[in-house]
Protein backbone atom coordinates (compact mmCIF):
# COMPACT_ATOMS: atom_id res chain seq x y z
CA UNK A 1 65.03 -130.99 22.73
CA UNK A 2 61.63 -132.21 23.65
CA UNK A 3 58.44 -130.10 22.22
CA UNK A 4 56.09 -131.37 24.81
CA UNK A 5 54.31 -129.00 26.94
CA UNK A 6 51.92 -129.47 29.76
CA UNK A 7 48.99 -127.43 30.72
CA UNK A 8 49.80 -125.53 34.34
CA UNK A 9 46.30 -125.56 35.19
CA UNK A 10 44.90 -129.38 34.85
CA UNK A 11 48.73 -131.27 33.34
CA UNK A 12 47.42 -132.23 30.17
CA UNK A 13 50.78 -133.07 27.98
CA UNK A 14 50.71 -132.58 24.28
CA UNK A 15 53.20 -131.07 21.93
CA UNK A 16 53.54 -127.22 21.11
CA UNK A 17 52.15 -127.56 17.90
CA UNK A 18 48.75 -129.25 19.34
CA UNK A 19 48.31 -126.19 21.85
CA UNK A 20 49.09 -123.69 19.54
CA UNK A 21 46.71 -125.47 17.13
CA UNK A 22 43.97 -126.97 19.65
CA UNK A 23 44.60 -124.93 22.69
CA UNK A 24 44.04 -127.37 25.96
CA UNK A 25 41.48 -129.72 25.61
CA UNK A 26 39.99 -128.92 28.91
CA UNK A 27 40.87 -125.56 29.85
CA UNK A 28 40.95 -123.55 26.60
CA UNK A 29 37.39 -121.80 27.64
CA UNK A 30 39.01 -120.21 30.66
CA UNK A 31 42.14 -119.15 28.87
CA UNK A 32 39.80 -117.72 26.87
CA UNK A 33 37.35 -115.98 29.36
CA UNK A 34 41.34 -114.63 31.19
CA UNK A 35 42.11 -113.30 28.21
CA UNK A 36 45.49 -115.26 28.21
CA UNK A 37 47.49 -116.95 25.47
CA UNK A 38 47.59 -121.02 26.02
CA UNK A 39 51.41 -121.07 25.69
CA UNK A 40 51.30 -118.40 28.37
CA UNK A 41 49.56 -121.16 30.75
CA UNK A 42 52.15 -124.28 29.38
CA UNK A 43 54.94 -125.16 30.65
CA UNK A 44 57.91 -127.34 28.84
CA UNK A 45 59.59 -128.01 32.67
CA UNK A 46 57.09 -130.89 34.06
CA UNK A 47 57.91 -134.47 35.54
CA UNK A 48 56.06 -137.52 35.99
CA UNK A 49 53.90 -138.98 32.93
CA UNK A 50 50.29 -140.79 33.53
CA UNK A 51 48.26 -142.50 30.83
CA UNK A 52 45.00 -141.33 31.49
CA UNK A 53 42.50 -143.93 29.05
CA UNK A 54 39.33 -143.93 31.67
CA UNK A 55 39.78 -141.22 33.84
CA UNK A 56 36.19 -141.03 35.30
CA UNK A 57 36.75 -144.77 36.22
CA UNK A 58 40.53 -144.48 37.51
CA UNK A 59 41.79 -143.51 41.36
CA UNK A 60 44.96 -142.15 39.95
CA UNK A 61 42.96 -140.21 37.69
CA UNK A 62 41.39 -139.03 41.14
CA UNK A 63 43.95 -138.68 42.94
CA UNK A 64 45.95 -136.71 40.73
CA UNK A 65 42.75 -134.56 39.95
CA UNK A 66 42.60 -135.04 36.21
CA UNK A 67 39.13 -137.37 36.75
CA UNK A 68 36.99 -134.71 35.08
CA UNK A 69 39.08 -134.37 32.03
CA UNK A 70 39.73 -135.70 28.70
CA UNK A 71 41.46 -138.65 27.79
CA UNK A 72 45.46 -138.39 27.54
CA UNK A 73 48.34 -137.94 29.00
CA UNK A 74 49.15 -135.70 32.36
CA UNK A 75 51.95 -134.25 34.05
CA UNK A 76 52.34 -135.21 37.98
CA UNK A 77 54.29 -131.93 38.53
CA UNK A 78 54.66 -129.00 36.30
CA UNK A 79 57.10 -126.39 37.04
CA UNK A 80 55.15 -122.64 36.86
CA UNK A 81 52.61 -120.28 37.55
CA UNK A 82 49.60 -119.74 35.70
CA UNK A 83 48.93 -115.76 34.77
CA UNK A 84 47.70 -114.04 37.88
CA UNK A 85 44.34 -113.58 35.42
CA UNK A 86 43.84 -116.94 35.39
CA UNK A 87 44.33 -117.74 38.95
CA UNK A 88 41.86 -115.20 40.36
CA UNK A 89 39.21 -116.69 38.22
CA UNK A 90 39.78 -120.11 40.12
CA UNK A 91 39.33 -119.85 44.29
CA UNK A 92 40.04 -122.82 44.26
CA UNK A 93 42.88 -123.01 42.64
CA UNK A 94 46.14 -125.62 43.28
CA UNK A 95 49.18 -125.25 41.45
CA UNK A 96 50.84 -127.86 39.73
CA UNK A 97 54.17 -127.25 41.01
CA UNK A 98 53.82 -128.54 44.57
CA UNK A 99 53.50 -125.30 46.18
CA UNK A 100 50.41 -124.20 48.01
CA UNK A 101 48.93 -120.84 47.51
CA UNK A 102 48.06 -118.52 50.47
């Protein structure tokens, strides 16, 4: 059984034990500001796995919209919704999952 996790809200993929330790590298403020849990915005369902050494110099990076973010490694597709107190905070919001929001 794998312990990875990735972030719902930008696909960052690190083990359990780093987000319950670190939180998310890049997203841990607005968990924060949502008053949400990180494991509450992780999911352990997520495919796809890009190496992300550059990403303010990389068009996957872009393309997968992980360019602003930390080093690492990100999910193409993670399966879940982030906590309806996270979304609202975001009008911008796109999941992760490959559904669009209305």
């Amino acid at each position: 059984m794998s312990s990875e996790r990735a972030c719902m809200l930008c696909g960052v993929v690190l083990t359990t034990a780093e987000f319950t330790k670190d939180g998310c590298p890049n997203c841990q403020g607005i968990f924060d500001e949502a008053g949400v849990s990180t494991m509450e915005c992780t999911s352990p369902s997520f495919e796809g796995l890009v190496g992300m050494c550059k990403p303010t110099k990389s068009w996957v990076a872009k393309w997968i919209s992980v360019d602003p973010y930390v080093p690492g490694m990100y999910a193409i597709k993670v399966d879940g919704r982030l906590p309806v107190e996270v979304s609202d905070m975001l009008p911008h919001y796109k999941p992760r999952d490959g559904t669009q929001v209305d």
